[in-house]
Protein backbone atom coordinates (compact mmCIF):
# COMPACT_ATOMS: atom_id res chain seq x y z
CA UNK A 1 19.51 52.16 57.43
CA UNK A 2 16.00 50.45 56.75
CA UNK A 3 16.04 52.03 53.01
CA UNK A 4 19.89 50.41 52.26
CA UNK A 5 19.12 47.08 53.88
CA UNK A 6 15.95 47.16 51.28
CA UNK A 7 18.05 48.06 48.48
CA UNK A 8 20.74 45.64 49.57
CA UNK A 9 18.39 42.33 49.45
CA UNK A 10 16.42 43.85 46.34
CA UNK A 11 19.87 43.85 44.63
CA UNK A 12 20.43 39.93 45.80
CA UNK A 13 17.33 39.10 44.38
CA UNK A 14 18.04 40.62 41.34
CA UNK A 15 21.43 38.97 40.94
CA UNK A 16 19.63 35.99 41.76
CA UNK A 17 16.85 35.85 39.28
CA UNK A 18 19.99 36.81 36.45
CA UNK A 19 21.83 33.50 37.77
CA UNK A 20 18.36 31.50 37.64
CA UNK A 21 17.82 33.02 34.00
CA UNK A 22 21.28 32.36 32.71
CA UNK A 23 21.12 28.23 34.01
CA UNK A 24 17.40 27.94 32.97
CA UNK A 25 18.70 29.37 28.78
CA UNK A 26 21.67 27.23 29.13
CA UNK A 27 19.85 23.91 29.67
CA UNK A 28 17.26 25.25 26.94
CA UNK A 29 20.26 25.54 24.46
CA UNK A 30 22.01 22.07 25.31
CA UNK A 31 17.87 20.41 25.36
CA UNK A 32 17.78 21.83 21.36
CA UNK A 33 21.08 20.94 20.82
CA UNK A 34 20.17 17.14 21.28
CA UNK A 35 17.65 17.39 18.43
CA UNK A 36 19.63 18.26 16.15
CA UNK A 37 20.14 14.85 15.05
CA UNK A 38 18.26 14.06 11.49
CA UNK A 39 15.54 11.31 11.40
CA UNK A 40 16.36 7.89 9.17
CA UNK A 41 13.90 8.34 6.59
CA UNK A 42 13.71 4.40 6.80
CA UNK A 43 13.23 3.94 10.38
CA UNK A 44 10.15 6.72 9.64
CA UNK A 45 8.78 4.55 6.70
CA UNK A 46 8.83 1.55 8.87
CA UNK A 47 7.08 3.13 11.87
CA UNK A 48 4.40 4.87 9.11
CA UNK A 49 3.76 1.28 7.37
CA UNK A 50 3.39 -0.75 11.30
CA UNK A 51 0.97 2.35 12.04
CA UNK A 52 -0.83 1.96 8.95
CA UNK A 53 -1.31 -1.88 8.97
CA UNK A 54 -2.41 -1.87 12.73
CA UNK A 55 -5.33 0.84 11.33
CA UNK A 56 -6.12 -1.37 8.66
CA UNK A 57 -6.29 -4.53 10.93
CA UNK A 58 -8.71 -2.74 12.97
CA UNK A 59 -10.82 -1.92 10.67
CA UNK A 60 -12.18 -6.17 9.69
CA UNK A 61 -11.49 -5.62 5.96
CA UNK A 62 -9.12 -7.52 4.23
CA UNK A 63 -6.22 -5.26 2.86
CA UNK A 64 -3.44 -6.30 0.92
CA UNK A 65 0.91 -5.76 1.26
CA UNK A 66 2.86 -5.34 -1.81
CA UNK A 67 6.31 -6.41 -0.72
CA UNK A 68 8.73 -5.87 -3.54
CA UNK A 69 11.90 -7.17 -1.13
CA UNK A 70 10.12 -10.26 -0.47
CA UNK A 71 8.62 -10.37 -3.79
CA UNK A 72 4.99 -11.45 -2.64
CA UNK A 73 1.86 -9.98 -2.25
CA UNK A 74 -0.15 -10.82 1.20
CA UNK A 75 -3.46 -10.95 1.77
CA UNK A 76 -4.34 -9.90 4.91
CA UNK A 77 -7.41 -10.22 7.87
CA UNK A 78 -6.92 -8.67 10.93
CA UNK A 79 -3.34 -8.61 10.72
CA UNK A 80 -2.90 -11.92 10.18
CA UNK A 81 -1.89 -13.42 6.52
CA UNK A 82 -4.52 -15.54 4.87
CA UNK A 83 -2.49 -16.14 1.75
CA UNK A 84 1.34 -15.14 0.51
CA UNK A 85 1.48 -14.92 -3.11
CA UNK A 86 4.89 -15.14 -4.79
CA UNK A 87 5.94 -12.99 -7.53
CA UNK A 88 8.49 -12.31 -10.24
CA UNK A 89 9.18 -10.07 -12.13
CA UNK A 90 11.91 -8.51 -15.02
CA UNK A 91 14.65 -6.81 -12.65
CA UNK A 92 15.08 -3.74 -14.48
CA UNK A 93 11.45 -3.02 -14.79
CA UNK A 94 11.75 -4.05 -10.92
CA UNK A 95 14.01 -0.77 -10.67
CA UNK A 96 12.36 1.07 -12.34
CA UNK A 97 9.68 1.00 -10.32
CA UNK A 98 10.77 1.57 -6.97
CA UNK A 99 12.80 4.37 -7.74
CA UNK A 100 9.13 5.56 -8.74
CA UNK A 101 8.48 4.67 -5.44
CA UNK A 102 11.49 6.29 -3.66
CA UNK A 103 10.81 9.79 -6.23
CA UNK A 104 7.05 9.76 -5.26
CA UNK A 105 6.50 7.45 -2.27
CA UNK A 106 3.18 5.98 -1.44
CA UNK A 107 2.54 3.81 1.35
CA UNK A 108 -0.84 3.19 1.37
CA UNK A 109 -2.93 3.16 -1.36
CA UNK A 110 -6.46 1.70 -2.94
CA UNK A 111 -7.26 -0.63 -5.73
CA UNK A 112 -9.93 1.81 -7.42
CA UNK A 113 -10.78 -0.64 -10.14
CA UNK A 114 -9.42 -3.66 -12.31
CA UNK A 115 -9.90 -5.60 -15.76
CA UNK A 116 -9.64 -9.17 -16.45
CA UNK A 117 -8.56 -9.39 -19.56
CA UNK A 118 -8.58 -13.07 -19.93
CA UNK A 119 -9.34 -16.39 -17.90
CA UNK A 120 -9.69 -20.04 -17.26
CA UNK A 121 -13.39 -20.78 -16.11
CA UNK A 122 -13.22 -23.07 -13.02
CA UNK A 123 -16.65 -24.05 -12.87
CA UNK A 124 -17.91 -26.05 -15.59
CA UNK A 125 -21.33 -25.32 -17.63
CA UNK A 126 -23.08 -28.80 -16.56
CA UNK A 127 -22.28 -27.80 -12.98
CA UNK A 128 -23.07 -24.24 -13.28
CA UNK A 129 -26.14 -24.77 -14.70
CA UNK A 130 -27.29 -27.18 -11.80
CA UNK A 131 -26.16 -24.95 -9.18
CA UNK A 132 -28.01 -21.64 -10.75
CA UNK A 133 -30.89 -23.30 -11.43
CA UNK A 134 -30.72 -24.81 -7.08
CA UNK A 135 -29.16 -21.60 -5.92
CA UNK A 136 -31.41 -18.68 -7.76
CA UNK A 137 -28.39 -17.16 -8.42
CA UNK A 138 -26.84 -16.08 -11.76
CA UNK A 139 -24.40 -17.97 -13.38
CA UNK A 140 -22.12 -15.02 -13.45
CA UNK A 141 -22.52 -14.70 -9.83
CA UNK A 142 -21.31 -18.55 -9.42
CA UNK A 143 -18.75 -19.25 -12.07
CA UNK A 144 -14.92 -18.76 -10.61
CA UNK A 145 -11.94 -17.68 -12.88
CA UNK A 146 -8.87 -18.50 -13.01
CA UNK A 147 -6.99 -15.01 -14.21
CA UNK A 148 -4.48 -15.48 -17.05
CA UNK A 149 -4.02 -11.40 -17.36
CA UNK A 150 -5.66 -8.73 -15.57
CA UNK A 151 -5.08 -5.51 -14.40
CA UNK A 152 -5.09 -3.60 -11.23
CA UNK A 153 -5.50 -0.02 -11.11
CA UNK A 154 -4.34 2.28 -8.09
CA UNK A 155 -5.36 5.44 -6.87
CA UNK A 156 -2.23 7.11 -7.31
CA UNK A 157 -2.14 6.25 -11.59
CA UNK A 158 -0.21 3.29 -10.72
CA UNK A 159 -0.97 -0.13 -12.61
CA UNK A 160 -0.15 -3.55 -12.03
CA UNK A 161 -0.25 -6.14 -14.84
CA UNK A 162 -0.34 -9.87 -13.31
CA UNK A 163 0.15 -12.85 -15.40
CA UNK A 164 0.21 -16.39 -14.99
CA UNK A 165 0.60 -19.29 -16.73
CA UNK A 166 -2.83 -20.58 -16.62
CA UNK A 167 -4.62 -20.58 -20.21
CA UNK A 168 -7.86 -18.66 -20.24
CA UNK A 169 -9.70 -17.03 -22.87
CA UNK A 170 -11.09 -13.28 -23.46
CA UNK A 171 -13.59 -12.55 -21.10
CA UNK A 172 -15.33 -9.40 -22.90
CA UNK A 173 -13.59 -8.28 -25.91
CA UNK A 174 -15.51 -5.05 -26.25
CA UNK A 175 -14.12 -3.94 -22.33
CA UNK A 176 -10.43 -5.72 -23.75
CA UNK A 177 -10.72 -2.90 -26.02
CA UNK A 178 -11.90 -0.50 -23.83
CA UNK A 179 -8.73 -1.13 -21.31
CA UNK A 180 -6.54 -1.10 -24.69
CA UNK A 181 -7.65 2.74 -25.06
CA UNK A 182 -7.08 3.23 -21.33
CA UNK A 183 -3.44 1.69 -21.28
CA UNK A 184 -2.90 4.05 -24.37
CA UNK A 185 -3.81 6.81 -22.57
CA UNK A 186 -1.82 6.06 -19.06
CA UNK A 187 1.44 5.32 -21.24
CA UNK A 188 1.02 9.09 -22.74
CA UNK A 189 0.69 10.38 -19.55
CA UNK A 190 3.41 7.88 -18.27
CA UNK A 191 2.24 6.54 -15.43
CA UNK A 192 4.27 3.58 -13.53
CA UNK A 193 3.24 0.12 -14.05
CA UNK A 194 5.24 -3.08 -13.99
CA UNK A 195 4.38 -6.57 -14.86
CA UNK A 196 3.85 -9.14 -12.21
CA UNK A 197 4.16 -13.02 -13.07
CA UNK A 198 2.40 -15.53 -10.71
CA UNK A 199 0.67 -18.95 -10.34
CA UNK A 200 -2.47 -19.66 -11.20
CA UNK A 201 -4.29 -20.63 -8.37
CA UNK A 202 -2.51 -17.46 -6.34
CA UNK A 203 -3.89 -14.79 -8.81
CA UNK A 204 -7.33 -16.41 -8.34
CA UNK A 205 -7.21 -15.60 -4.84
CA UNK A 206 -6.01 -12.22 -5.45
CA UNK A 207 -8.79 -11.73 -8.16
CA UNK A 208 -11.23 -12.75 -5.39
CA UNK A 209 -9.96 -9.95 -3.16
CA UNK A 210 -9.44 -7.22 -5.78
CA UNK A 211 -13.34 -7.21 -6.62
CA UNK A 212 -13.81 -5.82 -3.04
CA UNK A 213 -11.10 -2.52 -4.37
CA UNK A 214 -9.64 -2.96 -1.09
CA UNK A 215 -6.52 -0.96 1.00
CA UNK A 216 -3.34 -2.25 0.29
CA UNK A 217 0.40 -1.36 1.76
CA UNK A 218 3.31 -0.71 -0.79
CA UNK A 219 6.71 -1.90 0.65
CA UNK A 220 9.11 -0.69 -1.72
């Protein structure tokens, strides 16, 4: 009698643990189930650029946005916008390039280098002169340019030409040439590039900011 009751309640618990087993799989199934769902790419490219910018505002260095739905390129501190400088540009090469974007996406990227290839001089030589010869500091050092081309170079073989109306002259012909056998190069390998035009005064800013190769955010 002992022995059966034992066998009775061992077979109880048994049936039990099945039941407890069966329940536990089926919530397991339905939980999957509810992923199954695919992610908006957008939504995820949204989230990845707020994530980004909020690292970059942290870190105190200015950092640029290239917005190419807004058509302007911000200049950034801390997260806040110290200057928002319109663009336009041809709308087929506009295309073009973000479907380079969509095909090969980059969100954040670096200005590795850049070339002004010709400019107005802000700072005149009877002023520049003074100032050096006050300041101890070369005239190269003081003078401020107006950009009326120059390029900026990305890490990812992208290149941005920005133009403006302003009218400059060469500032080095022998590194003109040297970015002539560069371009040359890049359009053999065909690399993306499109051709910004902006105001004056706007590119200057944005010249002051490229010469620290700073982070910058492409919003395609």
């Amino acid at each position: 009698m002992y022995i059966r009751r034992h066998i009775r309640i061992g077979r109880i618990v048994s049936r039990g643990l099945r039941l407890f087993l069966l329940i536990f799989l089926c919530l397991l199934c339905f939980g999957c189930g509810g992923g199954s769902e695919q992610a908006d790419p957008t939504n995820d490219t949204a989230t990845s650029i707020k994530e980004i910018e909020k690292r970059l505002a942290l870190s105190g260095h200015v950092y640029l946005i290239f917005d190419f739905n807004q058509m302007e390129v911000s200049i950034k501190l801390f997260g806040a916008a110290v200057r928002d400088c319109k663009f336009e540009c041809d709308s087929a090469a506009l295309d073009e390039w973000k479907s380079s974007l969509v095909s090969k996406p980059i969100i954040e990227d670096s200005v590795i280098s850049f070339h002004l290839s010709s400019a107005k001089a802000m700072v005149g030589e009877r002023e520049l002169a003074i100032v050096a010869e006050v300041s101890q500091v070369s005239r190269e050092e003081i003078q401020r340019f107006m950009p009326e081309e120059m390029v900026l170079y990305f890490g990812q073989g992208r290149r941005i030409l920005i133009k403006t109306d302003a009218e400059g002259t060469p500032v080095s012909r022998l590194a003109n040439l040297g970015n002539w056998f560069r371009e040359s190069a890049d359009a053999v390998l065909g690399r993306a590039d499109i051709e910004l035009r902006m105001s004056g005064p706007d590119a200057m800013a944005l010249y002051g900011v490229v010469r620290e190769v700073p982070k910058i955010i492409i919003k395609p």
